[in-house]
Protein backbone atom coordinates (compact mmCIF):
# COMPACT_ATOMS: atom_id res chain seq x y z
CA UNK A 1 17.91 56.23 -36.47
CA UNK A 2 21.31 55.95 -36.73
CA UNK A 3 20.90 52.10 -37.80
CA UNK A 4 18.59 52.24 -40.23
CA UNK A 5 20.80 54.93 -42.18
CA UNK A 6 23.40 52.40 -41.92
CA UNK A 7 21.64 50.02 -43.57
CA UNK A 8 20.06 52.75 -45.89
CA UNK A 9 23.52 53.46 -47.41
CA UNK A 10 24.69 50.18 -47.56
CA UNK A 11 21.62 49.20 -49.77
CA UNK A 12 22.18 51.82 -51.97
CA UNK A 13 25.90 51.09 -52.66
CA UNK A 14 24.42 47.84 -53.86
CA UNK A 15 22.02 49.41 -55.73
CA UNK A 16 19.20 47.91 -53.73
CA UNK A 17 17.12 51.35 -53.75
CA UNK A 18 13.78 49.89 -53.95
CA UNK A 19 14.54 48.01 -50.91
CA UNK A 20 15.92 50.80 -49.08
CA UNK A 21 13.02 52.72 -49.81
CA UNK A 22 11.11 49.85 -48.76
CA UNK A 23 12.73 49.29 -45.30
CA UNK A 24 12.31 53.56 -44.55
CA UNK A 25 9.00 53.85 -45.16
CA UNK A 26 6.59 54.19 -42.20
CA UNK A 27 4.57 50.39 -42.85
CA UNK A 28 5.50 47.47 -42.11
CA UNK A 29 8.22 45.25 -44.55
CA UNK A 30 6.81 42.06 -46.14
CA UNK A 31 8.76 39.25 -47.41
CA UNK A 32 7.98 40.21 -50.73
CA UNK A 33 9.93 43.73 -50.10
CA UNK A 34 12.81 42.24 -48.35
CA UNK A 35 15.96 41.81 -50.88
CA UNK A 36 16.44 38.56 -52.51
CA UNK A 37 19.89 37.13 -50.60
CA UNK A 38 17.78 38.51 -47.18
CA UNK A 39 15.50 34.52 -47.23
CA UNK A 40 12.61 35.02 -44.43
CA UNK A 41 13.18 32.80 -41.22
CA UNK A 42 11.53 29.54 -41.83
CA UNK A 43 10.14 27.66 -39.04
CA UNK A 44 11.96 24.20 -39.03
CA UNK A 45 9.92 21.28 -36.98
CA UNK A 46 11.23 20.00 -33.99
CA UNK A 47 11.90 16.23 -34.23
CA UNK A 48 8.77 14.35 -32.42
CA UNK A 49 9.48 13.51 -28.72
CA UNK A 50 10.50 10.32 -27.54
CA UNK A 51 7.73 8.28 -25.71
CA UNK A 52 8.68 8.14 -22.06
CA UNK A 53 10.46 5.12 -20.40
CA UNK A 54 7.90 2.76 -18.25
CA UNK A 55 7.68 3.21 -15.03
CA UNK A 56 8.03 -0.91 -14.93
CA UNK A 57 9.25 -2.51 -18.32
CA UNK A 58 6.67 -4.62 -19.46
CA UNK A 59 3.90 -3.46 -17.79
CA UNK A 60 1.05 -2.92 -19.87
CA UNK A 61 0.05 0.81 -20.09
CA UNK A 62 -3.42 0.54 -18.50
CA UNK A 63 -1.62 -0.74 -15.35
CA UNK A 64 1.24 1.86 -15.87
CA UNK A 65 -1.41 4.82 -15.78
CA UNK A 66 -1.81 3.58 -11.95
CA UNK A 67 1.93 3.83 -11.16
CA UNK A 68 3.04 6.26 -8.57
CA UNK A 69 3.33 7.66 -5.27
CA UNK A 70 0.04 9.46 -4.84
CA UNK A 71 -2.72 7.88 -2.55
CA UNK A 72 -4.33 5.15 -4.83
CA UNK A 73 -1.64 4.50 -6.96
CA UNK A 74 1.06 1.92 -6.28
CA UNK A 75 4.41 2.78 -6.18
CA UNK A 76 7.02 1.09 -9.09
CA UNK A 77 9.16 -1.27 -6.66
CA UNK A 78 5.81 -2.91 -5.04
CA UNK A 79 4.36 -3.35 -8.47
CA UNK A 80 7.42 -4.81 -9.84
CA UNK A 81 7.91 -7.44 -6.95
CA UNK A 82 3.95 -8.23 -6.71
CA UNK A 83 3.64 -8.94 -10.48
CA UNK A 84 7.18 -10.85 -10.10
CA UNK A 85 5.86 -13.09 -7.43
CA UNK A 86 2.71 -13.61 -9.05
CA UNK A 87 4.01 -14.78 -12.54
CA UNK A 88 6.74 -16.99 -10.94
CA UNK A 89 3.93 -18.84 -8.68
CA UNK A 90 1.95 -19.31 -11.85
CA UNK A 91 4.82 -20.85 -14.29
CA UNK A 92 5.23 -22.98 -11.43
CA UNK A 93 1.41 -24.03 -11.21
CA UNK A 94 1.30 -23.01 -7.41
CA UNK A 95 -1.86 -20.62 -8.90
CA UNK A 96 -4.00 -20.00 -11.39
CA UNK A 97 -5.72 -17.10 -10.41
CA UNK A 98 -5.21 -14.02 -12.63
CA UNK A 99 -5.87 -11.47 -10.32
CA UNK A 100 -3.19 -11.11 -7.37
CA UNK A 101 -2.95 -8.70 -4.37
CA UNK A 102 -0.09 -5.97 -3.42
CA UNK A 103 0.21 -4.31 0.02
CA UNK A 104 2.75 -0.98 0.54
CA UNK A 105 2.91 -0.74 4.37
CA UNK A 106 4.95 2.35 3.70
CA UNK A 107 2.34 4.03 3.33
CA UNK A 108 0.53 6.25 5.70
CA UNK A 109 -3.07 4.48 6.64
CA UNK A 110 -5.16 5.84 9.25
CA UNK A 111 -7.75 5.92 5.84
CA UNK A 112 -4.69 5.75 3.14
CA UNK A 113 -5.25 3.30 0.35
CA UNK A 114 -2.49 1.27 0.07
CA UNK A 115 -3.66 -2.15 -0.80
CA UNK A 116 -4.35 -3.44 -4.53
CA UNK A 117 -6.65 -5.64 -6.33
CA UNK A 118 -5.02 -6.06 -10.00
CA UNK A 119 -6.34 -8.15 -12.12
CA UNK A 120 -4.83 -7.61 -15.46
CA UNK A 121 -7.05 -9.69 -18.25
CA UNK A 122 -10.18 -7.72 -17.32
CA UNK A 123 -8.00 -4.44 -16.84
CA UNK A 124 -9.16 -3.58 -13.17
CA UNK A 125 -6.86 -2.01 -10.56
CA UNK A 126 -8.37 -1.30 -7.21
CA UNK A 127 -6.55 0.36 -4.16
CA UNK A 128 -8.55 0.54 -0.60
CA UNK A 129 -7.39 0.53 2.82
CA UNK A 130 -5.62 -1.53 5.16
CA UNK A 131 -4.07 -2.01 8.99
CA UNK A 132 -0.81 -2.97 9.74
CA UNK A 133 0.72 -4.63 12.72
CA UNK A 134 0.16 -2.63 16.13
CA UNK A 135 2.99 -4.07 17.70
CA UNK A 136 3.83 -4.14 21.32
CA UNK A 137 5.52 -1.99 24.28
CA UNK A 138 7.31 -4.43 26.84
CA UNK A 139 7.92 -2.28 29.70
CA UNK A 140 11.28 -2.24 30.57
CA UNK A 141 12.56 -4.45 27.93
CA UNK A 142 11.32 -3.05 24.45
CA UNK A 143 8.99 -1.17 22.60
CA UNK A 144 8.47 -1.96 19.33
CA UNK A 145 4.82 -0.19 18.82
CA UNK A 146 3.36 1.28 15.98
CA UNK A 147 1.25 4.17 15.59
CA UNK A 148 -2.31 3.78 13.42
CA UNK A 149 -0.60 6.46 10.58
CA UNK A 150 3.06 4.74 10.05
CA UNK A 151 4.42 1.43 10.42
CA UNK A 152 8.03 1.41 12.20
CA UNK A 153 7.97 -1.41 13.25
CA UNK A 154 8.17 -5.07 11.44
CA UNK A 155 8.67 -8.74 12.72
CA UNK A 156 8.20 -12.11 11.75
CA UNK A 157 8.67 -13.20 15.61
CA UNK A 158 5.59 -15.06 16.96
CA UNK A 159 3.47 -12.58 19.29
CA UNK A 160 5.38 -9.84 18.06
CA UNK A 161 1.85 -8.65 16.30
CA UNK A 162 3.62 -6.92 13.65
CA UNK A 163 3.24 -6.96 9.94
CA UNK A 164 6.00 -9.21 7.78
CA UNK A 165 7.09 -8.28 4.53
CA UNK A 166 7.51 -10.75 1.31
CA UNK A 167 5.67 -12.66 -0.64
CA UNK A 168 2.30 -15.24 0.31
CA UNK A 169 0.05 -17.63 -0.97
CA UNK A 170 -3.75 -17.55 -0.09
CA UNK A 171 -4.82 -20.74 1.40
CA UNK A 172 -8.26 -21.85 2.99
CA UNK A 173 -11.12 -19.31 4.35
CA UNK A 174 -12.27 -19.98 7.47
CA UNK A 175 -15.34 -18.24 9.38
CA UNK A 176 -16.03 -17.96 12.88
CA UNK A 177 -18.26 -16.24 15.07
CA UNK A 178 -17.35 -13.42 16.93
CA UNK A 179 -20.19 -12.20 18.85
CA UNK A 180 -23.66 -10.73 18.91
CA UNK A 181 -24.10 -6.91 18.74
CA UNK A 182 -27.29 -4.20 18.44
CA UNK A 183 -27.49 -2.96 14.99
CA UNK A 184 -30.78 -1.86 13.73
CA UNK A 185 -32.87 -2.51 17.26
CA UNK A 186 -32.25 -6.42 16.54
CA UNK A 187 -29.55 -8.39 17.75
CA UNK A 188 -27.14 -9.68 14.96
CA UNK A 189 -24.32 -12.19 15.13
CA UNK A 190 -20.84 -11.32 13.64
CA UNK A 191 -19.53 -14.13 11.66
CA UNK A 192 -15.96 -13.07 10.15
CA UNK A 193 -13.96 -14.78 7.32
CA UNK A 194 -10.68 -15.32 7.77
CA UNK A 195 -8.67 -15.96 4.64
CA UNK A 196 -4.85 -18.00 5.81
CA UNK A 197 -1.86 -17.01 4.25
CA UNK A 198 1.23 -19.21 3.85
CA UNK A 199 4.78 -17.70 3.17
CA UNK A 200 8.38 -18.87 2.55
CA UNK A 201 11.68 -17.09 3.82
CA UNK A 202 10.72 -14.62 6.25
CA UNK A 203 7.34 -15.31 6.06
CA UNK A 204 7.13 -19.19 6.42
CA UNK A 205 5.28 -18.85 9.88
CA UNK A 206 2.40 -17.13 8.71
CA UNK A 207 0.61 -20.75 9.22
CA UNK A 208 1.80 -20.77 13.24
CA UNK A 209 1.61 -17.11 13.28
CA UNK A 210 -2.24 -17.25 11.96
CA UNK A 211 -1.33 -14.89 9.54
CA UNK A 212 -3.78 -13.85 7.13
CA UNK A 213 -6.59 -11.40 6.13
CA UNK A 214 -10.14 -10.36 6.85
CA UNK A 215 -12.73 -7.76 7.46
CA UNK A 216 -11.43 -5.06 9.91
CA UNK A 217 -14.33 -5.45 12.86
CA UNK A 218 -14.20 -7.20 15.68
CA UNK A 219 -17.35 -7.55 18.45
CA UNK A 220 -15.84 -5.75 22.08
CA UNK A 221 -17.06 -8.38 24.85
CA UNK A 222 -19.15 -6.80 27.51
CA UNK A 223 -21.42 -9.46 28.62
CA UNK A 224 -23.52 -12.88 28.22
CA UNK A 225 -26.35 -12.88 26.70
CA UNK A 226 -29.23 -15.94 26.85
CA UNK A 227 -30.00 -16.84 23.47
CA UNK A 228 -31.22 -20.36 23.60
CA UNK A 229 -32.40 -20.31 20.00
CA UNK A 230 -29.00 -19.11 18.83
CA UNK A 231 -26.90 -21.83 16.70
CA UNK A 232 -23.53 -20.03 18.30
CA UNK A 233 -24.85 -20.49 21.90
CA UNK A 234 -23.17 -22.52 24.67
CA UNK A 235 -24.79 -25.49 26.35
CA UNK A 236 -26.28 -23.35 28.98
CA UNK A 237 -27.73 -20.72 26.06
CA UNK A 238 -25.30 -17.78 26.14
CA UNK A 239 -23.80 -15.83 23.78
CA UNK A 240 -21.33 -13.06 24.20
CA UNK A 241 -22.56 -9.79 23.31
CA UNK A 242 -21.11 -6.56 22.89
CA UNK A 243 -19.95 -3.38 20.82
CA UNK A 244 -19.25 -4.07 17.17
CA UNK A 245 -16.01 -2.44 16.37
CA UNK A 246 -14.59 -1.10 13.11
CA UNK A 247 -11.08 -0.38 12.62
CA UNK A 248 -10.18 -0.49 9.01
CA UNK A 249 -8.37 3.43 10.02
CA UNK A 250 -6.43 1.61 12.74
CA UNK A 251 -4.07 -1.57 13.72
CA UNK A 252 -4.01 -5.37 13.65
CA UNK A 253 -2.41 -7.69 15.63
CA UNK A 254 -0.38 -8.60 12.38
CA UNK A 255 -3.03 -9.60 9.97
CA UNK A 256 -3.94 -7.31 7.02
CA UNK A 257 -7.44 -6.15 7.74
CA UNK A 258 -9.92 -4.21 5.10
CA UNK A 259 -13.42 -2.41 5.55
CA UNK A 260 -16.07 -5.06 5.04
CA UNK A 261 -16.99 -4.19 1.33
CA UNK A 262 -13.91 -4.30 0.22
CA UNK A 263 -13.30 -7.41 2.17
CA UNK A 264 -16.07 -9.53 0.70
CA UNK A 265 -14.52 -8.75 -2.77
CA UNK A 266 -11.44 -9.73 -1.96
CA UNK A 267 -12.68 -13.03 -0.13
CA UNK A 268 -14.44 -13.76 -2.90
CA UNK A 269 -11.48 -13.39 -5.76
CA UNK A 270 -9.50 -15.28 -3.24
CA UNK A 271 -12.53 -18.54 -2.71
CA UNK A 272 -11.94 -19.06 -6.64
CA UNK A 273 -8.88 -20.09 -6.96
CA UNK A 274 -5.74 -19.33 -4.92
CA UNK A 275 -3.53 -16.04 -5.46
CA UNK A 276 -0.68 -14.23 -4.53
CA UNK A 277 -0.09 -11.44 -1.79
CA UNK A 278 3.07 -9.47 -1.77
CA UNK A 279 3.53 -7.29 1.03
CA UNK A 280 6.17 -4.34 1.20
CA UNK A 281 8.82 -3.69 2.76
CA UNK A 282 11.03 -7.01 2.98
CA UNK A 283 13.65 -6.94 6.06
CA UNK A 284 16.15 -6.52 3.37
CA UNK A 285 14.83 -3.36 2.69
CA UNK A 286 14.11 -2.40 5.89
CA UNK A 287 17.75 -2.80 7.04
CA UNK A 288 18.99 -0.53 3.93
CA UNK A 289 16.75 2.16 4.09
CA UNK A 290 17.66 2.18 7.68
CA UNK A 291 21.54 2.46 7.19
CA UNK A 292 21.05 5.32 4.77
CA UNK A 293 19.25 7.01 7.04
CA UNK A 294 22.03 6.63 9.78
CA UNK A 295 24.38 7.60 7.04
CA UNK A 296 22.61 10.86 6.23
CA UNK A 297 21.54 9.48 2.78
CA UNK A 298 18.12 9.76 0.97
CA UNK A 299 16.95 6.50 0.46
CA UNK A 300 15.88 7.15 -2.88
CA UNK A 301 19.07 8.70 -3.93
CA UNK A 302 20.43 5.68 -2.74
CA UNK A 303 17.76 3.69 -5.08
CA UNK A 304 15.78 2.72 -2.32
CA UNK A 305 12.10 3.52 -1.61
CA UNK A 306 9.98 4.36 1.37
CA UNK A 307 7.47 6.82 1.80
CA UNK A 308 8.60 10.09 1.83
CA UNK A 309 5.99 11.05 4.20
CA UNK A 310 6.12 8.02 6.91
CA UNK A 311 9.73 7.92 6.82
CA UNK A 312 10.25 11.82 8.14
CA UNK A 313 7.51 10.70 10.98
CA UNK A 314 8.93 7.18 11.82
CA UNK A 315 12.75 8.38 11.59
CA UNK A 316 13.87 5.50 10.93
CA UNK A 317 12.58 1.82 10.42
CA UNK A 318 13.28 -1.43 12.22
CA UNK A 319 12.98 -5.19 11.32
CA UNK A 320 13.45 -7.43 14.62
CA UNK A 321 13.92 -10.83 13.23
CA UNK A 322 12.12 -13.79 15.20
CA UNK A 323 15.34 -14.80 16.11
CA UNK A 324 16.05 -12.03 18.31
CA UNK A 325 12.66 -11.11 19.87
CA UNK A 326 10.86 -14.24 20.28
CA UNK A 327 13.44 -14.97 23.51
CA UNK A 328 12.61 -11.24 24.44
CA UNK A 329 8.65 -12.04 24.27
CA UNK A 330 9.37 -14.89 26.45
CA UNK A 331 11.16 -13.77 28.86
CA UNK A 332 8.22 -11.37 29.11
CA UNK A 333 5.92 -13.98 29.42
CA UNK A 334 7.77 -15.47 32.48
CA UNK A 335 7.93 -12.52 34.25
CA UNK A 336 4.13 -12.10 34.30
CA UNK A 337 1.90 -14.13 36.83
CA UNK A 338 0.20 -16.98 33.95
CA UNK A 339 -3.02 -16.13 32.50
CA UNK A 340 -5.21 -17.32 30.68
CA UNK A 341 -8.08 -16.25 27.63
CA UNK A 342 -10.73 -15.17 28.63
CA UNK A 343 -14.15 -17.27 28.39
CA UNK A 344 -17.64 -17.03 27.91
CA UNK A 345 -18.46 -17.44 31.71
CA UNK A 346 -15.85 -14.88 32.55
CA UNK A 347 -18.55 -12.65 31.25
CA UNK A 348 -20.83 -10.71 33.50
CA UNK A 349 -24.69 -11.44 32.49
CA UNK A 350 -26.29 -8.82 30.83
CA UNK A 351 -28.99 -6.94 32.26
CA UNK A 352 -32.13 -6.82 30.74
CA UNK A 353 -32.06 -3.40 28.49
């Protein structure tokens, strides 16, 4: 080859033969062969990587493992704010409870886990479903409804239904009975906890609002049943009876609402001692992610977050502020002829099954 004569020649002007004769034979050279200014290529280490930046600064790294936007995890900004919230109300001595509770409705549900159980001294992180606000459709004046999946729609206007974002303080439980239903072949009574939430800003009328949480089924009111024996029966011995409902995949009318299990653990973190709830987005954020939109910006580009996912199927997100809509829902009201709720002897009697 043209090269390697090259190279032949030029060792031999140095008087390198044994390397030239080396470098033409038909094996393969060694670094034993190779001349002595010619050093073999020596690996050199690369320097050690630099640990990657938290997610949320200060966070310890059990909790960080759980930061993200896949379903379970919880994304950075809700994490930061709940554990924000949390620590303030507890150098204040508002609570004492170590555990606190985070809520992204953001997130798709119809089934998506999107609200978190984190209680950091034992190390436990929990993420299960939840319903947001169904909203409502005024005919004529406004819609402001919400699909089971995404959540366009936020309000802290009484009536409105609809979910409010910011931060809460768990208050009393309270039970009541909802109804009888067949499960089994025995009749059962559904008695529901209902655990109160009180807010500030935005969400200071959770109280008047009855905002709060609880298990996500309900008993569907079909008829009145004659239980005499029943502790929940009238004067006359009825109870209302009908089809027990579950819809932890669905809506609320503005409470957050979990699947029974998950709901009794809750309730019961909650009885000790009184927590936190932060729920996501605030109207704040709601009215920026909104003007980026408008502006043809990517919220996150923009530093803001919503989920990817809900935000292409909602468009764009609205916050009606009570201000606004409450004189909208009442001027709805007194369009409508008055009624009233319906009681236990609006019910039909049931007919012997």
């Amino acid at each position: 080859m043209r090269g390697t004569s090259h190279i032949l020649r030029l060792f031999a002007a140095l008087g390198l033969c044994g390397a030239a004769l080396a470098l033409a034979g038909p094996g393969p050279v060694s670094a034993e062969q190779l001349p002595w200014h010619v050093a073999p290529a020596v690996p050199v280490p690369l320097p050690p990587a630099a640990p990657a930046a938290p997610a949320v600064p200060g966070v310890p790294a059990w909790l960080q493992a759980h930061i993200g936007d896949g379903d379970g995890q919880i994304s950075a900004v809700v994490l930061r704010r709940a554990r924000a919230f949390h620590q303030k109300k507890m150098r204040a001595g508002t609570i004492s409870n170590p555990c606190y509770f985070a809520f992204d409705a953001t997130r798709p549900g119809d089934g998506g886990r999107r609200f978190y159980v984190i209680c950091e001294p034992s190390q436990t992180f929990r993420a299960i479903t939840s319903t947001h606000g169904n909203g409502r459709a005024l005919e004529g004046i406004a819609d402001f409804s919400n699909d089971a999946r995404c959540a366009k729609n936020f309000s802290n206007a009484q009536s409105s239904r609809l979910t409010t974002g910011g931060g809460y303080v768990t208050a009393e439980i309270r039970t009541s009975f909802k109804g009888y239903y067949r499960a089994e072949g025995t009749y059962q009574p559904l008695v529901r906890s209902f655990l109160q939430f009180e807010g500030e800003g935005d969400t200071a009328n959770a109280r008047a609002r009855a905002i709060g949480g609880h298990p996500a089924v309900i008993v569907r009111w079909m008829c009145r049943m004659k239980v005499p024996g029943s502790p929940y029966a009238s004067k006359d011995g009825y109870v209302p009876y009908g089809k027990l409902v579950d819809y932890s995949n669905g809506r609320s009318s503005g409470c957050t609402s979990w699947p029974q299990a998950d709901a009794d653990v809750i309730l019961a973190i909650a009885k000790k001692k009184r927590t936190t709830v932060y729920v996501y987005p605030e109207a704040s954020d709601i009215v920026a992610v909104g003007r980026a939109v408008r502006a043809g910006q990517s919220p996150s580009r923009a530093g803001l977050y919503w989920n990817a996912a809900c935000l292409r199927e909602i468009g764009e997100p609205n916050f009606w502020p009570r201000e606004k809509l409450e004189p909208v829902l009442s001027r709805d009201k007194k369009r409508k002829p008055s009624t009233r709720q319906r009681t236990l002897n609006d019910l039909p009697i049931c007919k012997p099954s």
